[in-house]
Protein backbone atom coordinates (compact mmCIF):
# COMPACT_ATOMS: atom_id res chain seq x y z
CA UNK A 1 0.00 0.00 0.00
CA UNK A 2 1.49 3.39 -0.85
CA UNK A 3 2.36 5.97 1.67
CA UNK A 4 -0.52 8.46 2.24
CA UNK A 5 0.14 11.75 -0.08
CA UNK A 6 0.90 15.09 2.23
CA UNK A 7 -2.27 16.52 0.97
CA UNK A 8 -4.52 13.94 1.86
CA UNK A 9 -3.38 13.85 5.32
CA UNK A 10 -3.39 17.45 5.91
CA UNK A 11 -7.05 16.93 4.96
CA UNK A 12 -7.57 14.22 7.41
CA UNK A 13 -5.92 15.87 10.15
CA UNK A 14 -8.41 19.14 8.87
CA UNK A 15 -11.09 17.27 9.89
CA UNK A 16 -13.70 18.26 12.86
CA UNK A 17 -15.22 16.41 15.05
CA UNK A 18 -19.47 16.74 14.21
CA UNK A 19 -22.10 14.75 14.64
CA UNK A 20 -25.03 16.84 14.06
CA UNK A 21 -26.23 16.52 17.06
CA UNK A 22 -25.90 18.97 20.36
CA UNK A 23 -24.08 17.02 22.81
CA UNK A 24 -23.25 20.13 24.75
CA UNK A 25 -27.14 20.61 25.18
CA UNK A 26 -26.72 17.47 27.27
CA UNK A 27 -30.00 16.15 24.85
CA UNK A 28 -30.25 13.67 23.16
CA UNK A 29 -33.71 11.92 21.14
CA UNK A 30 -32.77 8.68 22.48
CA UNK A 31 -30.56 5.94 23.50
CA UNK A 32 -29.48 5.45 20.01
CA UNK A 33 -28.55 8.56 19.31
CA UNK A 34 -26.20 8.82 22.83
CA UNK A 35 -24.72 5.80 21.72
CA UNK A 36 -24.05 6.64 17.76
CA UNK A 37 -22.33 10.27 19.88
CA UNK A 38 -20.48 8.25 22.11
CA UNK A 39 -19.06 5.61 19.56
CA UNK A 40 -18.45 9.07 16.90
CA UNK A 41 -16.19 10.09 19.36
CA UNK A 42 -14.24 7.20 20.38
CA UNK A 43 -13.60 6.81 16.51
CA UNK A 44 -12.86 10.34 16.87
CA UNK A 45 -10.42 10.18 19.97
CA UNK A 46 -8.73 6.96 17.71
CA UNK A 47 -8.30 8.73 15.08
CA UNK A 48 -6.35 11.77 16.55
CA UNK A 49 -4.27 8.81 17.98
CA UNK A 50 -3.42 7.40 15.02
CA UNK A 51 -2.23 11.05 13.86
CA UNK A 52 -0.17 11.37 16.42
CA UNK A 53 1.57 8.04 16.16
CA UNK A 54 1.82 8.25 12.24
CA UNK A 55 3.99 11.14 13.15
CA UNK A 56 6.13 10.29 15.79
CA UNK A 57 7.00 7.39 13.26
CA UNK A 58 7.76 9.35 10.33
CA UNK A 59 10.01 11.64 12.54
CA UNK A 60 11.73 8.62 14.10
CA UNK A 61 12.02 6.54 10.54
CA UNK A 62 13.55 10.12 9.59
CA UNK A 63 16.22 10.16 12.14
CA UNK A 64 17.01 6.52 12.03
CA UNK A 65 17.66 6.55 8.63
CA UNK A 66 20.17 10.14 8.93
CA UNK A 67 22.02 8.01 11.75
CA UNK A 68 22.81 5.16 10.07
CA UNK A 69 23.60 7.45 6.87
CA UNK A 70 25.66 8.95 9.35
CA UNK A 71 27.19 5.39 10.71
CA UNK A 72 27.64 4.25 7.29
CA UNK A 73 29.53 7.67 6.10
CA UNK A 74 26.81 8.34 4.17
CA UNK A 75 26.28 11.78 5.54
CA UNK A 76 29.20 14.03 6.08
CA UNK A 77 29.12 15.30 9.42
């Protein structure tokens, strides 16, 4: 699978969190509606994870690979 583009994950990061419905109303229809809010924004919450991780990897794949250039006198000091 190729690498996600920059552009596409600038949108992704974009993104709000919305479900259409007022949660800070502290109102909801029904049960089903709490519970589609709730599971929203634990997908939510996951997803911001998942950001966060994606870039502490590319940041540590980027200075792992500048070490061993480094170790392997790839990269003048």
């Amino acid at each position: 699978m190729p690498e996600m583009s920059e552009t596409r994950f600038a949108e992704i990061k974009a993104m709000k969190f919305t479900t259409g419905l007022n949660a800070f109303a502290g109102h909801f229809e029904t049960d089903v509606e709490r519970e589609h809010y709730v599971l929203a924004a634990q997908c939510w919450n996951a997803m911001q994870e998942l950001i966060r991780d994606r870039e502490h990897l590319v940041k540590a794949q980027a200075d792992t690979a500048e070490e061993l250039a480094t170790w392997t006198g790839s990269l003048a000091t």
